[in-house]
C-alpha atoms as a PDB file:
ATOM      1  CA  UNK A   1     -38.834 -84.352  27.049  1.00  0.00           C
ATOM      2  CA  UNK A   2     -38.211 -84.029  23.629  1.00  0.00           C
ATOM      3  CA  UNK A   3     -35.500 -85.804  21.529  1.00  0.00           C
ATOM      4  CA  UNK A   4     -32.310 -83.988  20.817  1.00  0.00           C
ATOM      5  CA  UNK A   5     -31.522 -82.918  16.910  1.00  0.00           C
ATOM      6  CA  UNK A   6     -29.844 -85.334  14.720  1.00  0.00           C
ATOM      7  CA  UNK A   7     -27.623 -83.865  12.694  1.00  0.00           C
ATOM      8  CA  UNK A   8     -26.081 -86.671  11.245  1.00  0.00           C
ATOM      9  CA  UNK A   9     -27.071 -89.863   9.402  1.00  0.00           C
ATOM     10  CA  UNK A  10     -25.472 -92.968   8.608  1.00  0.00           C
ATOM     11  CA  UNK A  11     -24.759 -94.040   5.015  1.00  0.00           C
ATOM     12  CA  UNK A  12     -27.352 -95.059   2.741  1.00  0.00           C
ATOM     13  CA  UNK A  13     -28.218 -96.410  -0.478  1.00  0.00           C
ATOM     14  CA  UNK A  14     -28.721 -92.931  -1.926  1.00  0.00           C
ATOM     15  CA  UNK A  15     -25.414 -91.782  -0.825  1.00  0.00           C
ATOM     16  CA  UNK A  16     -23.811 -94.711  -3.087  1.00  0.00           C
ATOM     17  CA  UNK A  17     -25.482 -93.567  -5.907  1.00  0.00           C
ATOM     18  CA  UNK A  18     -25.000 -89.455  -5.022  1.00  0.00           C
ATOM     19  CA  UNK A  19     -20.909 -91.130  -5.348  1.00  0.00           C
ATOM     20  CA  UNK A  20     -21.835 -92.620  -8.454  1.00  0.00           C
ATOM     21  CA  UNK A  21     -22.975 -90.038 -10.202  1.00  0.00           C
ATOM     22  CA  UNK A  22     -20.229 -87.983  -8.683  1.00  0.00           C
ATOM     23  CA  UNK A  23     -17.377 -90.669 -10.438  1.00  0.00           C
ATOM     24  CA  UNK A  24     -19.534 -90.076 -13.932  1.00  0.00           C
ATOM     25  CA  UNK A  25     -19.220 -86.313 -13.491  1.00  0.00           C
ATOM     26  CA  UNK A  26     -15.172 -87.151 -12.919  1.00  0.00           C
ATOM     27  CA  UNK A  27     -15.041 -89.309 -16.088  1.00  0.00           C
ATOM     28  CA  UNK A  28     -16.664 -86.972 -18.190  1.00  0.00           C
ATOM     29  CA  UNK A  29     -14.315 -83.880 -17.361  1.00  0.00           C
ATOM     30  CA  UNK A  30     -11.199 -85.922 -17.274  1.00  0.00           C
ATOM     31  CA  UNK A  31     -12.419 -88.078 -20.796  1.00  0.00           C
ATOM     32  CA  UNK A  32     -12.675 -84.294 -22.308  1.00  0.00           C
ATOM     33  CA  UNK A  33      -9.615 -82.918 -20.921  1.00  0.00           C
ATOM     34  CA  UNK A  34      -7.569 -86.030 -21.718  1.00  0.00           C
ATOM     35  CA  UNK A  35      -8.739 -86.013 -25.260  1.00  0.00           C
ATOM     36  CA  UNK A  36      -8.716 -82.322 -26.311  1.00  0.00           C
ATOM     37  CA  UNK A  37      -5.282 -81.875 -23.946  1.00  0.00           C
ATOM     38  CA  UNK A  38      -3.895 -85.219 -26.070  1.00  0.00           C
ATOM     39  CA  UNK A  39      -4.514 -83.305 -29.543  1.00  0.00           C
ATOM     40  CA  UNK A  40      -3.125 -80.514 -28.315  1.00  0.00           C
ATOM     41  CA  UNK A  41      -0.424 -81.897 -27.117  1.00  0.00           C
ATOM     42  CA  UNK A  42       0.620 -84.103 -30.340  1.00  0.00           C
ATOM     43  CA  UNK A  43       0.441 -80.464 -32.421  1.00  0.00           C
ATOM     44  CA  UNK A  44       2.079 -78.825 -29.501  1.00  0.00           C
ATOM     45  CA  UNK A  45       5.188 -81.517 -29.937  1.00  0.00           C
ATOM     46  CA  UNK A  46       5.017 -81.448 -33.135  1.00  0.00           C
ATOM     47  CA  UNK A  47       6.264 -77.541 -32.830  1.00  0.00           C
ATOM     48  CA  UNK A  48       8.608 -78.438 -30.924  1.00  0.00           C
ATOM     49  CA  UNK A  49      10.414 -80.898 -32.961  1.00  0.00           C
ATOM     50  CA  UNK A  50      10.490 -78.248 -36.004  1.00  0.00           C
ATOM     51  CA  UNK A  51      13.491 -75.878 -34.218  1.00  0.00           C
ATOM     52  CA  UNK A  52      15.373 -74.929 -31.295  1.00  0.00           C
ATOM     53  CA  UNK A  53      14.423 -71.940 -31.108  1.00  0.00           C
ATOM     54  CA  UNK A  54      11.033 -73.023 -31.084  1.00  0.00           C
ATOM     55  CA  UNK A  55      11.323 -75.438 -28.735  1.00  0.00           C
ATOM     56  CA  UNK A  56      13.169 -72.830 -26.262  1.00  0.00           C
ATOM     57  CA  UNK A  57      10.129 -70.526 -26.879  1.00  0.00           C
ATOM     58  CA  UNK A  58       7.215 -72.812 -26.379  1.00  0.00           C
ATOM     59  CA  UNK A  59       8.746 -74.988 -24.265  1.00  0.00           C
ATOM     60  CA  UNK A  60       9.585 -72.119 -21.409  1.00  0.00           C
ATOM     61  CA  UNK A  61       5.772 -71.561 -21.190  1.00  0.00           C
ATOM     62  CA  UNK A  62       4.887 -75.180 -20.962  1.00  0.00           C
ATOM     63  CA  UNK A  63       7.628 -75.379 -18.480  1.00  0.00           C
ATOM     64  CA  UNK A  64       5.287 -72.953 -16.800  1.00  0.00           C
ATOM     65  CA  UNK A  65       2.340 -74.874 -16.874  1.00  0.00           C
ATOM     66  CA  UNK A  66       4.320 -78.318 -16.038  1.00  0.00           C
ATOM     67  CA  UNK A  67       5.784 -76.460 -12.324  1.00  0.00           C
ATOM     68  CA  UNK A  68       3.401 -74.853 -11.211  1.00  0.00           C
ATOM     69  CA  UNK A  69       0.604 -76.948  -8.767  1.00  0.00           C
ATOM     70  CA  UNK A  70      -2.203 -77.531 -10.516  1.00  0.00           C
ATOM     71  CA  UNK A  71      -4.451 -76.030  -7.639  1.00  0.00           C
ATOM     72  CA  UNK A  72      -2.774 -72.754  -8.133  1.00  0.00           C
ATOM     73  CA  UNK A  73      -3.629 -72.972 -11.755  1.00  0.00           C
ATOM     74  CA  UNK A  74      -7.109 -73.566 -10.767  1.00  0.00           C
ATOM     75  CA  UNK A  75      -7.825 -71.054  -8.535  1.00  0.00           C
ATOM     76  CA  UNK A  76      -5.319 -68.142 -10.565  1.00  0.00           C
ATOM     77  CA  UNK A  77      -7.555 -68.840 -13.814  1.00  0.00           C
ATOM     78  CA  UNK A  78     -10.867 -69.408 -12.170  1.00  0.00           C
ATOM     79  CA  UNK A  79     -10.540 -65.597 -10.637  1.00  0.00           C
ATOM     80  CA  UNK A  80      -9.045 -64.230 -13.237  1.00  0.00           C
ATOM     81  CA  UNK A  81     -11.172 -65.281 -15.840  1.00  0.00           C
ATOM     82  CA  UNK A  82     -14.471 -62.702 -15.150  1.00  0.00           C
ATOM     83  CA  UNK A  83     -12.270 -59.763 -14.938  1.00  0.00           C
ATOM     84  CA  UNK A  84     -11.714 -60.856 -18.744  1.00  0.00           C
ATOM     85  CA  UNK A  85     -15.003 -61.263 -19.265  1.00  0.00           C
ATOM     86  CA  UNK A  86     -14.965 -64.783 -19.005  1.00  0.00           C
ATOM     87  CA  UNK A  87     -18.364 -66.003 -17.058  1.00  0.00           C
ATOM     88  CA  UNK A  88     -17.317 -70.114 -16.370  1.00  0.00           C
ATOM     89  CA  UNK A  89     -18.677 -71.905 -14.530  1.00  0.00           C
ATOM     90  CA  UNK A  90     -16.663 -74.327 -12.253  1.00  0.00           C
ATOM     91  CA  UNK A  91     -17.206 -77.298 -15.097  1.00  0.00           C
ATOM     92  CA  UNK A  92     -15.629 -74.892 -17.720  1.00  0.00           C
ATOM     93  CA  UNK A  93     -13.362 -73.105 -15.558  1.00  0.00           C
ATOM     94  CA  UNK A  94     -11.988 -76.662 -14.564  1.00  0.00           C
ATOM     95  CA  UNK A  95     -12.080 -78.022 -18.163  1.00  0.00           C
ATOM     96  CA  UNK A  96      -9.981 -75.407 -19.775  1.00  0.00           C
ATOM     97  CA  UNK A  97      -7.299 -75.499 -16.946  1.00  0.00           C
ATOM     98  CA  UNK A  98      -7.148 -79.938 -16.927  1.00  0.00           C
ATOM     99  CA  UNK A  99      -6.430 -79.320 -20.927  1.00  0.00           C
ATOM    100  CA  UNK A 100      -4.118 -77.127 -20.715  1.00  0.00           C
ATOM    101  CA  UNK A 101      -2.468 -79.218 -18.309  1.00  0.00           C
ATOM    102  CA  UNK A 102      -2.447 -82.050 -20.133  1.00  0.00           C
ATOM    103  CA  UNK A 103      -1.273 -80.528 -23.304  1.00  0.00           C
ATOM    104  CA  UNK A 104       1.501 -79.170 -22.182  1.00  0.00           C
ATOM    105  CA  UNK A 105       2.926 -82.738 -20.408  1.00  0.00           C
ATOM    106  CA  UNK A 106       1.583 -84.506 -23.739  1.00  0.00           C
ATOM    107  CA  UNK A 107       3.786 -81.991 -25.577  1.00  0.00           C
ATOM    108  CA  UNK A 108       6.751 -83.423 -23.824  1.00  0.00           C
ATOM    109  CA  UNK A 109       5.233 -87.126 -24.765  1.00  0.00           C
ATOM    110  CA  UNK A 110       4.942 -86.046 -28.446  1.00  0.00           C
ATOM    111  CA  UNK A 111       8.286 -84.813 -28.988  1.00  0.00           C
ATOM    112  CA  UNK A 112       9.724 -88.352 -27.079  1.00  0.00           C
ATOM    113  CA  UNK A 113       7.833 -90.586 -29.788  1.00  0.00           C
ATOM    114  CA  UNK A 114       9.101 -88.043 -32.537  1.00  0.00           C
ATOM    115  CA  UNK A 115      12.674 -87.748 -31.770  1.00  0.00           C
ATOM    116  CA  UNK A 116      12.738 -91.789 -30.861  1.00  0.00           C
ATOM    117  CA  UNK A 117      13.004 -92.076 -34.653  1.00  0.00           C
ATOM    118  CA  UNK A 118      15.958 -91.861 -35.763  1.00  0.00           C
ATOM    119  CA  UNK A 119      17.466 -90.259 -38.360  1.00  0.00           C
ATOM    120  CA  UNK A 120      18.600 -92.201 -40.262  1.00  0.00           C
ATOM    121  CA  UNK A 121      14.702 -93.833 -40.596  1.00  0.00           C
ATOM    122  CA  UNK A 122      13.260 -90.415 -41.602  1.00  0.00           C
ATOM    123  CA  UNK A 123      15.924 -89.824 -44.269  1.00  0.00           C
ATOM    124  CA  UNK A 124      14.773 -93.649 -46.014  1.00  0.00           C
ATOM    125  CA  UNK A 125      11.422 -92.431 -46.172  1.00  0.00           C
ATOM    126  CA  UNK A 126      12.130 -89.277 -47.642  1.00  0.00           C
ATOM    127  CA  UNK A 127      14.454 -90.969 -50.117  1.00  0.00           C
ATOM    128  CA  UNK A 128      11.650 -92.767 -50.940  1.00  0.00           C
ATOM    129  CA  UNK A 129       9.463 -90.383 -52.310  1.00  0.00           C
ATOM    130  CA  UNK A 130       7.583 -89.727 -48.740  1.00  0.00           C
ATOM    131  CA  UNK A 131       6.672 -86.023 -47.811  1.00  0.00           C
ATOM    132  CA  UNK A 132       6.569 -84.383 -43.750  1.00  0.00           C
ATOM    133  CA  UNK A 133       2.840 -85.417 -43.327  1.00  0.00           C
ATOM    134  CA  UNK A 134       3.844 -88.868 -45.199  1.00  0.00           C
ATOM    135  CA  UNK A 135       6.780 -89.473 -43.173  1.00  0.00           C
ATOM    136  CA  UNK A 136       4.812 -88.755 -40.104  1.00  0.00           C
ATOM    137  CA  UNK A 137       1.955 -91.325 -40.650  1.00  0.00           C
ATOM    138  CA  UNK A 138       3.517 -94.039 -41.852  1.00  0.00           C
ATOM    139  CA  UNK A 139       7.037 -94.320 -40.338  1.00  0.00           C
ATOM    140  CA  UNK A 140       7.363 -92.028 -37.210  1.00  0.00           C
ATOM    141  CA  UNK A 141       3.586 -92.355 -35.580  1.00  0.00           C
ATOM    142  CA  UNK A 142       3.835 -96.305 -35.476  1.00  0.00           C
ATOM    143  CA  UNK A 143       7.183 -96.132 -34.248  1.00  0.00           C
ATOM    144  CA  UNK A 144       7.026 -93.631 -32.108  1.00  0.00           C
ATOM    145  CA  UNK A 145       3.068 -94.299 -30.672  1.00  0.00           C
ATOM    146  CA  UNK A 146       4.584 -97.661 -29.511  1.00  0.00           C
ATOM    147  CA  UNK A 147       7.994 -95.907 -27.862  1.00  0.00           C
ATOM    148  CA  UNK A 148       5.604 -93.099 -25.821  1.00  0.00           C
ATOM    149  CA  UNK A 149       2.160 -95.249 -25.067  1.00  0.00           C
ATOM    150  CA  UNK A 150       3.457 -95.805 -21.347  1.00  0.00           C
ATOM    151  CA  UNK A 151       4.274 -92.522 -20.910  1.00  0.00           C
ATOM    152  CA  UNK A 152       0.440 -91.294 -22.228  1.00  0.00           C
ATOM    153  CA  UNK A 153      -1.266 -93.529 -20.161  1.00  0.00           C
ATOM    154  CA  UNK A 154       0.804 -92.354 -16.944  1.00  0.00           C
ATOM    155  CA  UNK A 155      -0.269 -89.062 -17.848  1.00  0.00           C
ATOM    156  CA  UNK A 156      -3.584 -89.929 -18.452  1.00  0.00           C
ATOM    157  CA  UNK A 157      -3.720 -91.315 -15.028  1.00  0.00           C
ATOM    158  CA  UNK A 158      -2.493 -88.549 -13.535  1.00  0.00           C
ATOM    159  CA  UNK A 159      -5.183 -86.139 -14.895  1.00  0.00           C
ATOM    160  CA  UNK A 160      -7.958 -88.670 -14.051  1.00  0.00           C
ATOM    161  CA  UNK A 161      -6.805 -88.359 -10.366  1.00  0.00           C
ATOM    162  CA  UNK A 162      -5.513 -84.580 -10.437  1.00  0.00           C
ATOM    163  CA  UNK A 163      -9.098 -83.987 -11.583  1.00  0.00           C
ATOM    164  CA  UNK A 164     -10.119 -84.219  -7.956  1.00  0.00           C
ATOM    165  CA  UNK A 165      -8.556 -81.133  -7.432  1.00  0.00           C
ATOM    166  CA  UNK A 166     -11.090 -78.725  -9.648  1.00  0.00           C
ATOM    167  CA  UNK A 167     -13.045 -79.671  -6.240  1.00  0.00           C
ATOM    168  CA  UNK A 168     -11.685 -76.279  -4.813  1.00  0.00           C
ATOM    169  CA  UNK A 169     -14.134 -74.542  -7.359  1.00  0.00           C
ATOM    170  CA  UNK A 170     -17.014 -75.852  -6.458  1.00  0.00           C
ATOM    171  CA  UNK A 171     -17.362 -78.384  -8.951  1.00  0.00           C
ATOM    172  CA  UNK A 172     -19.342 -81.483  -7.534  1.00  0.00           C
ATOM    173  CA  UNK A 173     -16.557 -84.579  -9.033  1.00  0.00           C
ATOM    174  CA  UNK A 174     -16.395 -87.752  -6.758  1.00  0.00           C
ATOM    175  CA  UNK A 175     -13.595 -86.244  -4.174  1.00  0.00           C
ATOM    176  CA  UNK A 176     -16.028 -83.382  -3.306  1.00  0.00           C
ATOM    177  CA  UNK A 177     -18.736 -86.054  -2.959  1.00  0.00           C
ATOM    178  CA  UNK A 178     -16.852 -87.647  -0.611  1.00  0.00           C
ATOM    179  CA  UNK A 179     -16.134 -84.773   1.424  1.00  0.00           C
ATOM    180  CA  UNK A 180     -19.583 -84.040   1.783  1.00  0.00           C
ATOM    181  CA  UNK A 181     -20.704 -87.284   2.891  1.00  0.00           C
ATOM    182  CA  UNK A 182     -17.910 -87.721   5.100  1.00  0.00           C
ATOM    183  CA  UNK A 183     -19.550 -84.362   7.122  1.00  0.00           C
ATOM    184  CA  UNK A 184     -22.889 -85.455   7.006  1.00  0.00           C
ATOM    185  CA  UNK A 185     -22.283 -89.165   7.867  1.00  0.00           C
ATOM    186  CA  UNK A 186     -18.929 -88.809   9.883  1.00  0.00           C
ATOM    187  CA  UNK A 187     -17.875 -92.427   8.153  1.00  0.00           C
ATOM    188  CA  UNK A 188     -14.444 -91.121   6.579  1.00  0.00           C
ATOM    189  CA  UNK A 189     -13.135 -94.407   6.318  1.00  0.00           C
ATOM    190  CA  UNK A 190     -16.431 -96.103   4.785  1.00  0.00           C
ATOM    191  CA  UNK A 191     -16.921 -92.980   2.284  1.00  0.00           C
ATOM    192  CA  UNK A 192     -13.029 -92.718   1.475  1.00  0.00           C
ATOM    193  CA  UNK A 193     -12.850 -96.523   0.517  1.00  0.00           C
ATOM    194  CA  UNK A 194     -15.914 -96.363  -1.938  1.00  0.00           C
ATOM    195  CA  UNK A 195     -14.561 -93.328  -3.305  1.00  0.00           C
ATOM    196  CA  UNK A 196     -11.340 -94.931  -3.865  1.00  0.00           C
ATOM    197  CA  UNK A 197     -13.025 -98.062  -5.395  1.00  0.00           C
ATOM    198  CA  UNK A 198     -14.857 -95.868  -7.979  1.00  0.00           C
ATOM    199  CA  UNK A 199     -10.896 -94.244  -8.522  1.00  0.00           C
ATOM    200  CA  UNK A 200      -9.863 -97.620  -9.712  1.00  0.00           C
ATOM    201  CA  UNK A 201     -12.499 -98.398 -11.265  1.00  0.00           C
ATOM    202  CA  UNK A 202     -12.276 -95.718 -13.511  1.00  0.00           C
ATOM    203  CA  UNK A 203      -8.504 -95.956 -13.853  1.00  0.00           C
ATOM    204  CA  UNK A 204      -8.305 -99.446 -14.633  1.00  0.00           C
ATOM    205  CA  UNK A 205      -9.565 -99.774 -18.007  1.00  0.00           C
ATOM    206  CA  UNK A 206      -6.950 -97.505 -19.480  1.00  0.00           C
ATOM    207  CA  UNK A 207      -4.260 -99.079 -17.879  1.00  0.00           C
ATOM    208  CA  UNK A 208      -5.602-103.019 -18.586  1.00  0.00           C
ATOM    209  CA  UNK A 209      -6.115-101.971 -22.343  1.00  0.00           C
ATOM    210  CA  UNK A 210      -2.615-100.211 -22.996  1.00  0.00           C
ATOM    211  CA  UNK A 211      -0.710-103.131 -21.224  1.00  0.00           C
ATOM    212  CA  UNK A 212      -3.106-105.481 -23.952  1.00  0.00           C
ATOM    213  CA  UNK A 213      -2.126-103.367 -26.534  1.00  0.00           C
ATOM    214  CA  UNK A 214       1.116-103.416 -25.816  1.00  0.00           C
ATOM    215  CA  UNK A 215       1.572-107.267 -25.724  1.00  0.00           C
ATOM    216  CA  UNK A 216      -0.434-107.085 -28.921  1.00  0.00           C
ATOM    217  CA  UNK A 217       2.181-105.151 -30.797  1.00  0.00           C
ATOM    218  CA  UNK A 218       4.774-106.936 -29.426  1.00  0.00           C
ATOM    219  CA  UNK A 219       3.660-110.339 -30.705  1.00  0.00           C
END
């Protein structure tokens, strides 16, 4: 009598690497997002630190961006996108969406470390010869990079982890590794516990370097 079908395997060697590669492919669209969305964002507060009316403007639609779940954003732009003309691919799709994203809660970030100046501060500089672009580099970026660093790096964490999400598209990152290893091998809590070793992994650094940067600044 022949041997029934096996349909499922237990977890091997290759499937540790399959997660690895999946955690690179997670760093490298959350390293992208984080940076461009960062940029963004600093230009993006910038603009909103120039006028109220401004900041009532451009802040409504980041407002937008900021409330509404980040899967809905996914899924809304990934769809909508060919009927633009737009032919992404999940990668792309995912990468435009996790900058945007970022940008618009870096905006917020921005504005903090700008407004944490005071005014008095800003005026000195000017008084002493400094223009906008001077002020900004040498008085209200140190001040103000020290003031919001926490606050970046909390974001930054957040859109290393809310990267898991792009998932839903199709995109192969470490969570959608993870889900198909956990069907194949049926070891949730084996697959689930690497995958959240690679999270920490990859989160760690950031965190470990701002907190030494921190107490650097602070000496």
């Amino acid at each position: 009598m022949e041997s029934a079908a096996t349909y499922f395997s237990g977890f091997s060697p290759n499937d540790l690497w399959f997660l690895g590669e999946a955690a690179l492919r997670t760093l490298w669209i959350s390293f992208w997002a984080i940076s461009i969305g960062s940029i963004f964002g600093i230009f993006l507060g910038l603009a909103l630190s120039v006028s109220r009316l401004l900041a009532f403007t451009l802040g409504t639609v980041l407002d937008i961006f900021r409330s509404v779940p980040l899967i809905i954003q996914l899924v809304l732009f990934f769809n909508f996108a060919p009927i633009i003309g737009l032919r992404l691919n999940p990668f792309e799709a995912g990468l435009i969406v996790l900058t945007v994203y970022t940008s618009a809660y870096v905006a917020n970030v921005a504005r903090a470390g700008i407004e944490a100046v005071g005014i008095p501060m800003r005026r000195a500089a000017r008084s002493l010869g400094m223009n906008y672009w001077q002020d900004l580099r040498y008085v209200v970026w140190p001040i103000g990079l020290r003031a919001v660093l926490p606050a970046w790096v909390g974001v930054a964490l957040g859109v290393l982890k809310d990267s898991a999400l792009v998932s839903i598209l199709g995109y192969v990152e470490l969570l959608k590794a993870s889900q198909i290893l956990m069907t194949r091998t049926q070891e949730a809590i084996l697959v689930l516990s690497i995958a959240g070793a690679f999270y920490f992994a990859l989160s760690y650094p950031i965190s470990y370097y701002a907190t030494r940067l921190e107490q650097r600044w602070s000496e």
